[in-house]
PDB file of N, CA and C in Angstrom:
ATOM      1  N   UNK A   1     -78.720 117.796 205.879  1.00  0.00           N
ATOM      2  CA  UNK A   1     -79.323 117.101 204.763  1.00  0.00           C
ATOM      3  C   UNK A   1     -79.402 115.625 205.147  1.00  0.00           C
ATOM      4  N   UNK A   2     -80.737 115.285 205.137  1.00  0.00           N
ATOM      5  CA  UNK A   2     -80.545 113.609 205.000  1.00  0.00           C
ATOM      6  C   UNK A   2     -80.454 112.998 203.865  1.00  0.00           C
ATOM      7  N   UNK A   3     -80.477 111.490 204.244  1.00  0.00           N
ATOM      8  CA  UNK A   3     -80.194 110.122 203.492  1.00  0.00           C
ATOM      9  C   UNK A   3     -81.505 110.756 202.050  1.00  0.00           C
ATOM     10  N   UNK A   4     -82.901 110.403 202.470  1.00  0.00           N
ATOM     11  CA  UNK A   4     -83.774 111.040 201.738  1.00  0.00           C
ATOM     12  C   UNK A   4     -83.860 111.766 200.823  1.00  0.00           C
ATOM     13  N   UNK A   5     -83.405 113.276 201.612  1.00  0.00           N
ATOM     14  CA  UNK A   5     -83.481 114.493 200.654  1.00  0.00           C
ATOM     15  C   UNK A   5     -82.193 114.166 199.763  1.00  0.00           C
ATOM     16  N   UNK A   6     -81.279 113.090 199.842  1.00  0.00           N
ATOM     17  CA  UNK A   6     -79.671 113.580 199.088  1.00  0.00           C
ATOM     18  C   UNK A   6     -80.151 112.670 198.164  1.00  0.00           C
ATOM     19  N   UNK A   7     -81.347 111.518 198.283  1.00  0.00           N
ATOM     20  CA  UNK A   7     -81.607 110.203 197.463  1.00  0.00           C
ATOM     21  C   UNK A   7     -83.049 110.665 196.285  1.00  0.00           C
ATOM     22  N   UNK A   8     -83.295 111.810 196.749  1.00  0.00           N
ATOM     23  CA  UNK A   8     -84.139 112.549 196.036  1.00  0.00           C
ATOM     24  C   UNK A   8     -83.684 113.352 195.088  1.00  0.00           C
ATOM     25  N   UNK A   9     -82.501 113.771 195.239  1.00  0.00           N
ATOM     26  CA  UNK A   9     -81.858 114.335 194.140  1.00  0.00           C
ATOM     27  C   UNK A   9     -81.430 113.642 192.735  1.00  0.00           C
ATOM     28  N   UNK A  10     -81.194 112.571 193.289  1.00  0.00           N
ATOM     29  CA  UNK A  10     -81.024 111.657 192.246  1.00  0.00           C
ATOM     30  C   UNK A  10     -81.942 111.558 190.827  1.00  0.00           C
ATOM     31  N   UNK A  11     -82.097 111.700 189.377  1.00  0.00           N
ATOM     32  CA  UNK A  11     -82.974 111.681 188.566  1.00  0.00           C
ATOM     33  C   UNK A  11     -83.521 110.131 188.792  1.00  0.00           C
ATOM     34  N   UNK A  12     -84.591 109.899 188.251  1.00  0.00           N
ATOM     35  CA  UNK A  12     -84.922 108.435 188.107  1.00  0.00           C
ATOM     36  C   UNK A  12     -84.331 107.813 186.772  1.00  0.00           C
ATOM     37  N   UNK A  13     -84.109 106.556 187.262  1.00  0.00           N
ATOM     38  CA  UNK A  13     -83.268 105.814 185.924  1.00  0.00           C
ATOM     39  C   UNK A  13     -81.636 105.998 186.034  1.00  0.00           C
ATOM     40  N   UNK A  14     -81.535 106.876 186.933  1.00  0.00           N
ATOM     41  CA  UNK A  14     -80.252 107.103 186.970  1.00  0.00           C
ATOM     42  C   UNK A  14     -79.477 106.227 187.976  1.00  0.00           C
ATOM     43  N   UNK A  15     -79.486 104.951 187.711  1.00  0.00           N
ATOM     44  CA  UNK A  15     -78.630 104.464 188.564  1.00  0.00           C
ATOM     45  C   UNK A  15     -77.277 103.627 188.901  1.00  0.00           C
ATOM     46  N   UNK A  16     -77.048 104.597 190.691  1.00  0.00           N
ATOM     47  CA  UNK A  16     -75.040 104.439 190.594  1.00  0.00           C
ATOM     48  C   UNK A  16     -74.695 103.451 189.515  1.00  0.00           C
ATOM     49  N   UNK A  17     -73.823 103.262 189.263  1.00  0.00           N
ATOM     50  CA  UNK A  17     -73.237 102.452 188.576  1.00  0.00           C
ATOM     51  C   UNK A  17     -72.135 101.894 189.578  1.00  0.00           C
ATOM     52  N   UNK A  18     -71.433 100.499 189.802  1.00  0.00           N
ATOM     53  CA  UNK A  18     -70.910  99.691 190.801  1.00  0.00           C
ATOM     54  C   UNK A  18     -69.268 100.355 190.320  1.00  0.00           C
ATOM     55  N   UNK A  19     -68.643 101.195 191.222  1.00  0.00           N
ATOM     56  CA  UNK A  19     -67.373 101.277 190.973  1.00  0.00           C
ATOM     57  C   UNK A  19     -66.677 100.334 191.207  1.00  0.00           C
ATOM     58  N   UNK A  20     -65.725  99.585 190.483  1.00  0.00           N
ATOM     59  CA  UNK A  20     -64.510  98.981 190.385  1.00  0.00           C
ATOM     60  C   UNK A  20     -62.888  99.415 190.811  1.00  0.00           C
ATOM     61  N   UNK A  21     -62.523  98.552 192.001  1.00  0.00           N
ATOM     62  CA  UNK A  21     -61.047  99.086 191.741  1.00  0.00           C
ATOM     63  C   UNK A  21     -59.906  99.244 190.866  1.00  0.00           C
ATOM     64  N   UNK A  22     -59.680  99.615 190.392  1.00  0.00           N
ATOM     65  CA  UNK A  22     -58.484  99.860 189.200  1.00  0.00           C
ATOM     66  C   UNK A  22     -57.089  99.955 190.035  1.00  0.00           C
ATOM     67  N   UNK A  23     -56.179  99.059 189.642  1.00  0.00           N
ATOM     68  CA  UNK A  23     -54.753  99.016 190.015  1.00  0.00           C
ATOM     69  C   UNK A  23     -54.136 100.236 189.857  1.00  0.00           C
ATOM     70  N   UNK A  24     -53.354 100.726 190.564  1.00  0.00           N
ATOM     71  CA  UNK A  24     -52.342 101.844 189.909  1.00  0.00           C
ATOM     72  C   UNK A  24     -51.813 101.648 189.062  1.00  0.00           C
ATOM     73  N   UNK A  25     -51.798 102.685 187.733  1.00  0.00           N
ATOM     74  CA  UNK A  25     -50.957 102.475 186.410  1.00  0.00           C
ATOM     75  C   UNK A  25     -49.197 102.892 187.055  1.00  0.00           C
ATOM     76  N   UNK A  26     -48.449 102.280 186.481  1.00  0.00           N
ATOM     77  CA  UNK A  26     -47.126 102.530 186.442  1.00  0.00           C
ATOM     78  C   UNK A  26     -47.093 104.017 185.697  1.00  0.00           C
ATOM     79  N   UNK A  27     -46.392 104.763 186.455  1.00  0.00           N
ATOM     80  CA  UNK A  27     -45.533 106.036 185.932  1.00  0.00           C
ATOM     81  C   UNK A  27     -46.606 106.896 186.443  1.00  0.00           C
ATOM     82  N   UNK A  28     -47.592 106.726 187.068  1.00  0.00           N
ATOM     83  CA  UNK A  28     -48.624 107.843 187.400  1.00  0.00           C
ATOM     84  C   UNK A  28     -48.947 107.997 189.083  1.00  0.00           C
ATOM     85  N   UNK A  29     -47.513 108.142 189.717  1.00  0.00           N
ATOM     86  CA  UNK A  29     -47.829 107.491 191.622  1.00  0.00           C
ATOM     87  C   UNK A  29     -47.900 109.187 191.886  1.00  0.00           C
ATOM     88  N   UNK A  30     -47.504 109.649 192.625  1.00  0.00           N
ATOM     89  CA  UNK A  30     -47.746 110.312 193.613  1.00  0.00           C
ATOM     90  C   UNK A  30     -46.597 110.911 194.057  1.00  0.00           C
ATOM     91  N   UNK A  31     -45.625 112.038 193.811  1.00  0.00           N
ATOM     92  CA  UNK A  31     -44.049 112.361 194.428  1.00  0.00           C
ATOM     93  C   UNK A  31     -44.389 111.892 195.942  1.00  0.00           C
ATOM     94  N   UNK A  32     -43.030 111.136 196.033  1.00  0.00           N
ATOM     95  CA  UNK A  32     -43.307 111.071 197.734  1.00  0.00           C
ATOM     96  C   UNK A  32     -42.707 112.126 198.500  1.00  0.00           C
ATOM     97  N   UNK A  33     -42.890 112.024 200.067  1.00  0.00           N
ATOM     98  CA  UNK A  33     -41.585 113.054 200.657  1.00  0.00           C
ATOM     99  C   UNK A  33     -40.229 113.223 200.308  1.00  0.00           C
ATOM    100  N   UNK A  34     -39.695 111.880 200.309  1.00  0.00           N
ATOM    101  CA  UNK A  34     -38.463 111.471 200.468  1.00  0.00           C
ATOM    102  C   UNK A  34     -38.186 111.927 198.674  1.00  0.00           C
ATOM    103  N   UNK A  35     -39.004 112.001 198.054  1.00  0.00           N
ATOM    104  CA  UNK A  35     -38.729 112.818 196.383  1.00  0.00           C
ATOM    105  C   UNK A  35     -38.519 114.293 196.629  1.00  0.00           C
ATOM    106  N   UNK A  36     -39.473 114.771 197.548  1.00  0.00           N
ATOM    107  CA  UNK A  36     -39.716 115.913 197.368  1.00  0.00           C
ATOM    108  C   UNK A  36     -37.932 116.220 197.957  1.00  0.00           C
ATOM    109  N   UNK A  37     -37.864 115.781 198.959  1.00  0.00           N
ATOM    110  CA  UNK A  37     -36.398 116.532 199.958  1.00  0.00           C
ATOM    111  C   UNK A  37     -35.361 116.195 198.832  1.00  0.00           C
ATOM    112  N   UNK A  38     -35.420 115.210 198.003  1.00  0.00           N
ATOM    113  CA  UNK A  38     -34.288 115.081 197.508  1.00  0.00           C
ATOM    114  C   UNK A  38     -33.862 115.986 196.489  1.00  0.00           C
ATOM    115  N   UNK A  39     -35.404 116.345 195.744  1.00  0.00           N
ATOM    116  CA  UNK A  39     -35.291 117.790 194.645  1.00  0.00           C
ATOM    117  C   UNK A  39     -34.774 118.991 195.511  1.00  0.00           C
ATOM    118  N   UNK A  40     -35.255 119.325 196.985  1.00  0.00           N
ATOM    119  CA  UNK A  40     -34.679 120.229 197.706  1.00  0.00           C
ATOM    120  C   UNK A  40     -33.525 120.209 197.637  1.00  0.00           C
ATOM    121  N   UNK A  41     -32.307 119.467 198.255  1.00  0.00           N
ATOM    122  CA  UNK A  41     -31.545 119.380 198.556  1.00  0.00           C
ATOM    123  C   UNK A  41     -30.674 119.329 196.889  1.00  0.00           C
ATOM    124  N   UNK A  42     -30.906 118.808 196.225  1.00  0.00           N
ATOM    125  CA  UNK A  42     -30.597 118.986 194.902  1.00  0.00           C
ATOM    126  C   UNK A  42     -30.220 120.238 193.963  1.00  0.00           C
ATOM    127  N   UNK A  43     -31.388 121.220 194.090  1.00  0.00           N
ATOM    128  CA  UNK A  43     -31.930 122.379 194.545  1.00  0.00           C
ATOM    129  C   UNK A  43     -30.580 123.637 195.390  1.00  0.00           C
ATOM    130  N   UNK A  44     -30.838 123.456 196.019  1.00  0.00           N
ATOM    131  CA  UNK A  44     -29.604 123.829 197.435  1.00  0.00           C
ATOM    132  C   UNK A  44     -28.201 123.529 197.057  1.00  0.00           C
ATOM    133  N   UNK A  45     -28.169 122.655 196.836  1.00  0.00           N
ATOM    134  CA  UNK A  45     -26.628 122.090 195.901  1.00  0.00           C
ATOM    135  C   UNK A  45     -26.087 123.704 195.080  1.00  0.00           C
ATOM    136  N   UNK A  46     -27.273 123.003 193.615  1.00  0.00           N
ATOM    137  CA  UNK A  46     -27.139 124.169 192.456  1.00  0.00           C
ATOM    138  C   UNK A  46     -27.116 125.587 193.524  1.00  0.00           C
ATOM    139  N   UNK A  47     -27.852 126.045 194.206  1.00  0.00           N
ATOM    140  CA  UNK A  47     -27.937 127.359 195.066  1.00  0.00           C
ATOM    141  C   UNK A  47     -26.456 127.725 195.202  1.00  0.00           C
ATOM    142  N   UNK A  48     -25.826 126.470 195.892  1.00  0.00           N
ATOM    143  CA  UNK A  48     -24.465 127.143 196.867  1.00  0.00           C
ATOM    144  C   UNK A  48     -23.580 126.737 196.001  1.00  0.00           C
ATOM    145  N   UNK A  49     -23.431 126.044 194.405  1.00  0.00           N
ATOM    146  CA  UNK A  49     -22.065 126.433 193.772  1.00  0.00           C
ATOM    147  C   UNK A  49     -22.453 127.913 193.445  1.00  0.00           C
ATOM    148  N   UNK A  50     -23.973 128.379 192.888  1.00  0.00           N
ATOM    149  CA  UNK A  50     -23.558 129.422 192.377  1.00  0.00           C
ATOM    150  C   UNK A  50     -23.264 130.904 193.413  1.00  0.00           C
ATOM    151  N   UNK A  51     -23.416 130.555 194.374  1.00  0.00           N
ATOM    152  CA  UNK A  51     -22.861 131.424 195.437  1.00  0.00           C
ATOM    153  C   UNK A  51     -20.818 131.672 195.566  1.00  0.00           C
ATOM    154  N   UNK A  52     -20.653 129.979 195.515  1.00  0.00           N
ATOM    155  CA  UNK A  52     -19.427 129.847 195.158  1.00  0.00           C
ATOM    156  C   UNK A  52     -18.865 130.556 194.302  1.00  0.00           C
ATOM    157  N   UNK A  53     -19.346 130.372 192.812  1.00  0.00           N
ATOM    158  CA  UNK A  53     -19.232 131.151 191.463  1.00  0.00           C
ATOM    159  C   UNK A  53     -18.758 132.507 192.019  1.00  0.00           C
ATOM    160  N   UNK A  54     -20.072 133.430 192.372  1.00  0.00           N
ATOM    161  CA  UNK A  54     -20.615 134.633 192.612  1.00  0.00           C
ATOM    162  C   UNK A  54     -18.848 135.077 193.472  1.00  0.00           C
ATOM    163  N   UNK A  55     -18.912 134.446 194.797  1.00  0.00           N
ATOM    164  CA  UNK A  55     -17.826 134.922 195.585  1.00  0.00           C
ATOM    165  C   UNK A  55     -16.658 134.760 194.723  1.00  0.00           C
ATOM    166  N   UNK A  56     -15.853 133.934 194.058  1.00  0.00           N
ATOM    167  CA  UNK A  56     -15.217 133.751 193.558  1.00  0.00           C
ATOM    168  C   UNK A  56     -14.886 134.824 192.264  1.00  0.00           C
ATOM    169  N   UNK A  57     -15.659 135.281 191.683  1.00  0.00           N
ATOM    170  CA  UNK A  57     -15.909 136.217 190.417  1.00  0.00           C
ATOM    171  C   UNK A  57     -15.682 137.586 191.038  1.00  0.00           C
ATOM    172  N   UNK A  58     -16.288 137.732 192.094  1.00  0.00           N
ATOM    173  CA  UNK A  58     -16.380 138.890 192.998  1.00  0.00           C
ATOM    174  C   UNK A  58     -15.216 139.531 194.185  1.00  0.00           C
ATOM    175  N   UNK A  59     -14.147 139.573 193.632  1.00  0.00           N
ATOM    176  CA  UNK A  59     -12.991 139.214 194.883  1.00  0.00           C
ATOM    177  C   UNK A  59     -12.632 140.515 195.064  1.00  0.00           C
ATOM    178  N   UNK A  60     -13.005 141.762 194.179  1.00  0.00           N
ATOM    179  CA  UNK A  60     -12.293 142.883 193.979  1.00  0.00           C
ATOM    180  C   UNK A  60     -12.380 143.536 195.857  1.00  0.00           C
ATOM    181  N   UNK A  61     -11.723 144.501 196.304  1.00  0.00           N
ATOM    182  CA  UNK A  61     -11.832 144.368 197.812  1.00  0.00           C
ATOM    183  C   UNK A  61     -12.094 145.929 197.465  1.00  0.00           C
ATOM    184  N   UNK A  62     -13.292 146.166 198.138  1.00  0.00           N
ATOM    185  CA  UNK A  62     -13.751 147.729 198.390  1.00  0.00           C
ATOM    186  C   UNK A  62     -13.785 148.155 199.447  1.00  0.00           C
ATOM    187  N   UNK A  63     -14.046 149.532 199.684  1.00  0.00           N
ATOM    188  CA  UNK A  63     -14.400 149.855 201.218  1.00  0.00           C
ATOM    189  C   UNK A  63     -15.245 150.397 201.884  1.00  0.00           C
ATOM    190  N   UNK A  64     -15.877 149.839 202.976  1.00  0.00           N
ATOM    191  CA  UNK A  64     -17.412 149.845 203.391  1.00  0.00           C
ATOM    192  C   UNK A  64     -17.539 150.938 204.475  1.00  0.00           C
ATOM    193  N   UNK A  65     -18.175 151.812 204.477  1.00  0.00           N
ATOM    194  CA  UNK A  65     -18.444 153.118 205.743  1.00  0.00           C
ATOM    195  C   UNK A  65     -20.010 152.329 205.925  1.00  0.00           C
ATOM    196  N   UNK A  66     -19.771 152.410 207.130  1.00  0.00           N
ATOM    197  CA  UNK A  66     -21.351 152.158 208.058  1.00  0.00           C
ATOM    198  C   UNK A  66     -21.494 152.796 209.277  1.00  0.00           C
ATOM    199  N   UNK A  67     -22.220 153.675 209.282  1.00  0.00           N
ATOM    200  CA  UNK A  67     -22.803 154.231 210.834  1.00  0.00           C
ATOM    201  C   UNK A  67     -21.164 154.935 211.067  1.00  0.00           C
ATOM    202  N   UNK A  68     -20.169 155.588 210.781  1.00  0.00           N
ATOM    203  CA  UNK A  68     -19.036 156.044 211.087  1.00  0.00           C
ATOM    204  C   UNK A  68     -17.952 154.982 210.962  1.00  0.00           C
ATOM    205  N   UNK A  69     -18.142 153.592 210.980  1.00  0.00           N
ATOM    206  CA  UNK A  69     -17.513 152.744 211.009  1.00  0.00           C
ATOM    207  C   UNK A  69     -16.734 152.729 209.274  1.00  0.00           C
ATOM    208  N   UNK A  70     -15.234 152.007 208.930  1.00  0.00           N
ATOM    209  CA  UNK A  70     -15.133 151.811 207.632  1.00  0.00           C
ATOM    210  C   UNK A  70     -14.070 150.956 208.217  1.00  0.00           C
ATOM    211  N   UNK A  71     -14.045 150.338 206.810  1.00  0.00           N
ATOM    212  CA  UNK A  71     -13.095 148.821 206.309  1.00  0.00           C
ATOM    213  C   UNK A  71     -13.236 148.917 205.239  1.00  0.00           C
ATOM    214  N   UNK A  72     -12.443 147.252 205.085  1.00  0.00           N
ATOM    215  CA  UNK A  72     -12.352 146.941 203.429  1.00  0.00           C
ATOM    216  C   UNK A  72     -12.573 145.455 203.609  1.00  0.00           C
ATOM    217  N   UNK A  73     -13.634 145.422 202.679  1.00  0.00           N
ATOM    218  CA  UNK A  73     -14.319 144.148 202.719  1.00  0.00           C
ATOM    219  C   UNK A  73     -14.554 143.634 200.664  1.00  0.00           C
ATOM    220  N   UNK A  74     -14.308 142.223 200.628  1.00  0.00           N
ATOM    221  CA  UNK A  74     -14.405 141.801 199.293  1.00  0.00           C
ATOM    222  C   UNK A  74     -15.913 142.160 198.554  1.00  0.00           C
ATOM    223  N   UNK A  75     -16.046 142.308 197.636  1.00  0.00           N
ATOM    224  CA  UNK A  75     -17.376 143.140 196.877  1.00  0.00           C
ATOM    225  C   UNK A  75     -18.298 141.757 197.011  1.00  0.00           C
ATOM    226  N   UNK A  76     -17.660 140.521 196.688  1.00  0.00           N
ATOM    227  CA  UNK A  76     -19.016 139.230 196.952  1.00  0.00           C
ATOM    228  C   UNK A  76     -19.589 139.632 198.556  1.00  0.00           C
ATOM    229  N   UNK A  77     -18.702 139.500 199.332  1.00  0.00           N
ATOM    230  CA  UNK A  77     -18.939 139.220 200.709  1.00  0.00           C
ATOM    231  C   UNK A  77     -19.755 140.282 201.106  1.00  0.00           C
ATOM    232  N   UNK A  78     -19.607 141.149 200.834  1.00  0.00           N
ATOM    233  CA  UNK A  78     -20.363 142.588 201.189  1.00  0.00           C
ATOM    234  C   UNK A  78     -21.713 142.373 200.181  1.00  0.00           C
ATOM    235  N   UNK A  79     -21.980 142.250 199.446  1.00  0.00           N
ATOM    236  CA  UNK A  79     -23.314 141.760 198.850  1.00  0.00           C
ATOM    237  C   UNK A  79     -23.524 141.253 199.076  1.00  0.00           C
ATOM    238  N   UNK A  80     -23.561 140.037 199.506  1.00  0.00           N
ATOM    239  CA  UNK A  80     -23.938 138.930 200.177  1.00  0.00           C
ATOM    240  C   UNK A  80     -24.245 139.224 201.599  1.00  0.00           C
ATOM    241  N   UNK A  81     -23.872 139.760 202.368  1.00  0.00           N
ATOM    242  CA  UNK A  81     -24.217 140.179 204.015  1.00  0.00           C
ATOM    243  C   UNK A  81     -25.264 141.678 203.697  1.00  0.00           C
ATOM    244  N   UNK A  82     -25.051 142.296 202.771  1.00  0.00           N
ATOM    245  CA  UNK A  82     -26.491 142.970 202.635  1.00  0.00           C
ATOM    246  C   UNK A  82     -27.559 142.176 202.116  1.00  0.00           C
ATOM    247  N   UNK A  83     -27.626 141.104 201.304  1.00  0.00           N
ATOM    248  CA  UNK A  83     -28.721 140.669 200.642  1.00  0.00           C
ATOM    249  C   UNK A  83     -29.169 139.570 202.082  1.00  0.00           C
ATOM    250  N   UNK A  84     -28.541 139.098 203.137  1.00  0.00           N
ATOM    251  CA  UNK A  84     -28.895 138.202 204.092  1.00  0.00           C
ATOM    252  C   UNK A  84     -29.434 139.609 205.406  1.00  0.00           C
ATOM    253  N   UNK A  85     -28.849 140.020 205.175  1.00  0.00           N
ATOM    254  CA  UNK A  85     -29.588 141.658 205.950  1.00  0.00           C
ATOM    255  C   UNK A  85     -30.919 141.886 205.526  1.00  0.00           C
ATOM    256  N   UNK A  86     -31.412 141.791 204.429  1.00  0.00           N
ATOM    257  CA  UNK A  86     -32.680 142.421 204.169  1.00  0.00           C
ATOM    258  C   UNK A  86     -33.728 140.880 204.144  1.00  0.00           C
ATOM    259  N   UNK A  87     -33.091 139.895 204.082  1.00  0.00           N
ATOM    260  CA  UNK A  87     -33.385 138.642 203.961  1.00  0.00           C
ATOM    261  C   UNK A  87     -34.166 138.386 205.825  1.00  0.00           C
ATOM    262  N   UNK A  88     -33.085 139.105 206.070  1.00  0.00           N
ATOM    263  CA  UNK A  88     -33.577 138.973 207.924  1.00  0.00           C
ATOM    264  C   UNK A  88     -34.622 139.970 208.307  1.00  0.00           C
ATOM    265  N   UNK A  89     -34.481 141.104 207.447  1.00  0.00           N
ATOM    266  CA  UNK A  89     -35.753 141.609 208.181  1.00  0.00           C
ATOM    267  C   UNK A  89     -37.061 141.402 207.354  1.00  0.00           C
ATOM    268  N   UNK A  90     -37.127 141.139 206.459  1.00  0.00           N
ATOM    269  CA  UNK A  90     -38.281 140.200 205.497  1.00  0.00           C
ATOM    270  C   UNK A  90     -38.721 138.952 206.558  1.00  0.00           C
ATOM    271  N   UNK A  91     -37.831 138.225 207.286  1.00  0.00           N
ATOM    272  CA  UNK A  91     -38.597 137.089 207.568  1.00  0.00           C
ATOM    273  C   UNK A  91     -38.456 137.616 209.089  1.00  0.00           C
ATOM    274  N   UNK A  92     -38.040 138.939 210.011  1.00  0.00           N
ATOM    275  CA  UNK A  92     -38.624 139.471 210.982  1.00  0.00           C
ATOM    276  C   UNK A  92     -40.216 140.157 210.609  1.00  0.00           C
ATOM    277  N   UNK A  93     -40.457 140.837 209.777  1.00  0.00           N
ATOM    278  CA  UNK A  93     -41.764 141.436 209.283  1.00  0.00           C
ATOM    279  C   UNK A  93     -43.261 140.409 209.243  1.00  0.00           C
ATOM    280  N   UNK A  94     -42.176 139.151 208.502  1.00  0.00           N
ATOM    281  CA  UNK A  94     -43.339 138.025 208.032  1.00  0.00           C
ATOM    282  C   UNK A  94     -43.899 137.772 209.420  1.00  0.00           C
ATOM    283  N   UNK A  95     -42.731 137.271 210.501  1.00  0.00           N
ATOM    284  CA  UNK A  95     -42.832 136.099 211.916  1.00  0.00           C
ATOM    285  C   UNK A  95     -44.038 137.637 212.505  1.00  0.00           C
ATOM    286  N   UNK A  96     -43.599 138.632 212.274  1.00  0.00           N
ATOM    287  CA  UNK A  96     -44.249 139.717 213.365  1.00  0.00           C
ATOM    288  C   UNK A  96     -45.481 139.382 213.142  1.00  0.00           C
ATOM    289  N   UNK A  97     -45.908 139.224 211.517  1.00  0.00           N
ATOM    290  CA  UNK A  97     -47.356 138.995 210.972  1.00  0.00           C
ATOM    291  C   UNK A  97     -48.002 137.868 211.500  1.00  0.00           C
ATOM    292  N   UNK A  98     -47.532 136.409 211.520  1.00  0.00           N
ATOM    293  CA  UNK A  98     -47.727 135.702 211.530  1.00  0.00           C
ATOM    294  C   UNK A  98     -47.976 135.578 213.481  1.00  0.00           C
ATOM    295  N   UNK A  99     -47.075 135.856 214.222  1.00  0.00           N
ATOM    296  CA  UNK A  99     -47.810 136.686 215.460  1.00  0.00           C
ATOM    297  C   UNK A  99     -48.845 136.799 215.957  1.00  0.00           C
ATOM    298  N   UNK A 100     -49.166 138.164 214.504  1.00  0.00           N
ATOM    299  CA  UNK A 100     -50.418 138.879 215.182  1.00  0.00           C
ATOM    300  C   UNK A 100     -51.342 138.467 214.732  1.00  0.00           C
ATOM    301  N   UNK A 101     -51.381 137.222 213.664  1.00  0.00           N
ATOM    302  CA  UNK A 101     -52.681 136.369 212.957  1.00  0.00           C
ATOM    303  C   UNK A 101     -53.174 135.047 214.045  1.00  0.00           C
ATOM    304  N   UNK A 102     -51.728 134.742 214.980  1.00  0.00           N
ATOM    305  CA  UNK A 102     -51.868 133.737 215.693  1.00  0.00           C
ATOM    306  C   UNK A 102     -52.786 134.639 217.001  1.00  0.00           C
ATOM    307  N   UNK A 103     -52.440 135.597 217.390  1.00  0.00           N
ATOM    308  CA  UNK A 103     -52.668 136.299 218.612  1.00  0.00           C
ATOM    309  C   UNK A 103     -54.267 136.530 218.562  1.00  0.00           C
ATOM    310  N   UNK A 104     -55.000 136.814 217.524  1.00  0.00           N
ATOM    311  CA  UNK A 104     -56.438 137.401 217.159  1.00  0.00           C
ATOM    312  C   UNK A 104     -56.999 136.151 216.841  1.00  0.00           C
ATOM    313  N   UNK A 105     -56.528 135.015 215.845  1.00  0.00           N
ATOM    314  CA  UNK A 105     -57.238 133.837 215.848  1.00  0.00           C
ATOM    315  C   UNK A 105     -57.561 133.267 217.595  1.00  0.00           C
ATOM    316  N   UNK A 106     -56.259 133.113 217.994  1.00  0.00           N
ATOM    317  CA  UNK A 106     -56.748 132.535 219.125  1.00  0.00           C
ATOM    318  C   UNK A 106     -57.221 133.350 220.512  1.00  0.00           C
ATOM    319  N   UNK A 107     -57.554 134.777 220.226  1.00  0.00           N
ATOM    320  CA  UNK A 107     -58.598 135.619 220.977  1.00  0.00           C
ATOM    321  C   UNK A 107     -60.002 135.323 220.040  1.00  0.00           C
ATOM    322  N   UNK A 108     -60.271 134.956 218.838  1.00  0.00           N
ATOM    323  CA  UNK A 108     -61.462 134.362 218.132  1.00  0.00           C
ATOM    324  C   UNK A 108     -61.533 133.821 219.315  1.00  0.00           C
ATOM    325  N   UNK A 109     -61.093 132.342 219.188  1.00  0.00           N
ATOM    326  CA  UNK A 109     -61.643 131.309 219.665  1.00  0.00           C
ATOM    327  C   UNK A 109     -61.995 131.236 220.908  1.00  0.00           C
ATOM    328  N   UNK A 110     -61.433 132.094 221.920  1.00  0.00           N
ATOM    329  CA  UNK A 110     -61.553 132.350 222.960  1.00  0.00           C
ATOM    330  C   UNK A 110     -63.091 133.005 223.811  1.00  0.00           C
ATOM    331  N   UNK A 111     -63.346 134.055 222.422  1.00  0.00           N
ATOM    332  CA  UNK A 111     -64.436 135.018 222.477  1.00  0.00           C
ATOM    333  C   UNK A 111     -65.726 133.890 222.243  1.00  0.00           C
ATOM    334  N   UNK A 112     -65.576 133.152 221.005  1.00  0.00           N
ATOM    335  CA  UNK A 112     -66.647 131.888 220.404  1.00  0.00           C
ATOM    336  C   UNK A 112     -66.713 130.846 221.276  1.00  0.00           C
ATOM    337  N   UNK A 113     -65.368 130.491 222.196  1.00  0.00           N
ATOM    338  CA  UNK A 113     -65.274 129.069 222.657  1.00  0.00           C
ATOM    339  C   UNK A 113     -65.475 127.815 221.760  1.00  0.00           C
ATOM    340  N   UNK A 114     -64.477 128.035 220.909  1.00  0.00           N
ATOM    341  CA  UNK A 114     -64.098 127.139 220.032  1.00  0.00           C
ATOM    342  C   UNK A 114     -63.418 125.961 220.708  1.00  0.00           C
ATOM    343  N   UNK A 115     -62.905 124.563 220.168  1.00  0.00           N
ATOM    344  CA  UNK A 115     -62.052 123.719 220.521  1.00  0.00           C
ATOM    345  C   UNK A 115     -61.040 123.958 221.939  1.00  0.00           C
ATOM    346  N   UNK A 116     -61.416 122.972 222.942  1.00  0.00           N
ATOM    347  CA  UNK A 116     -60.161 123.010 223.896  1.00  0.00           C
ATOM    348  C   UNK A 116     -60.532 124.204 224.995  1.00  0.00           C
ATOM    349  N   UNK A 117     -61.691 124.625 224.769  1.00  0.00           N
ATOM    350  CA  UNK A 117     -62.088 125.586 225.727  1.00  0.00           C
ATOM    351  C   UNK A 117     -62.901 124.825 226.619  1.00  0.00           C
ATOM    352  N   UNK A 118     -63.044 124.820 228.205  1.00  0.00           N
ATOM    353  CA  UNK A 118     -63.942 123.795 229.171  1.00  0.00           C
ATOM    354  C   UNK A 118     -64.500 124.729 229.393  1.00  0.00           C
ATOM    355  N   UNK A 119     -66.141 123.890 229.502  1.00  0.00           N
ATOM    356  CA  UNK A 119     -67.054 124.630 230.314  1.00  0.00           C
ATOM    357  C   UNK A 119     -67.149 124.726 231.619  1.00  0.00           C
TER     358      UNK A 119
END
């Protein structure tokens, strides 16, 4: 599209009006990073008392059979190492995905000769 055809669109009579800069109003900025990490970490705090809580509430000691194997392990701790168990293979499944999205994008680009490819 040119200058022309985009200045043709324009109705007649209709014209720009001169924008002005306007100061930033107070109370209306922008979260910065250094906001954002601090709600994280804030965040993470609350996370790991209530983990604390959880273990603490949870002390009763049961006993665990796995694969022929058995013990006696506290009822928090043992919920907690299954819920980081399934936690691990959720973000093995995701990385596998994420893989095979990287592996085919960049056979795309390869096939197109996209970016970073020499002739």
């Amino acid at each position: 599209m040119s200058f022309q055809d985009d200045a043709a669109r324009i109705p007649a009579g209709s014209e720009p009006k001169e924008r002005v800069a306007t100061p930033p109003v107070a109370g209306n900025s922008r979260p910065t990073r250094t906001a954002a990490l601090w709600v994280a970490v804030a965040v993470g705090l609350v996370v790991l008392v209530m983990l604390i809580v959880f273990f603490v509430q949870n002390q009763d000691m049961i006993t665990v059979r796995f694969f022929g194997l058995q013990g006696t392990l506290a009822l928090g701790t043992t919920l907690f190492i299954a819920a980081v168990g399934g936690g691990v293979l959720v973000a093995l499944a995701g990385g596998a995905r994420i893989l095979q999205l990287r592996i085919t994008n960049h056979r795309r680009k390869k096939a197109v000769g996209g970016p970073g490819e020499r002739l």
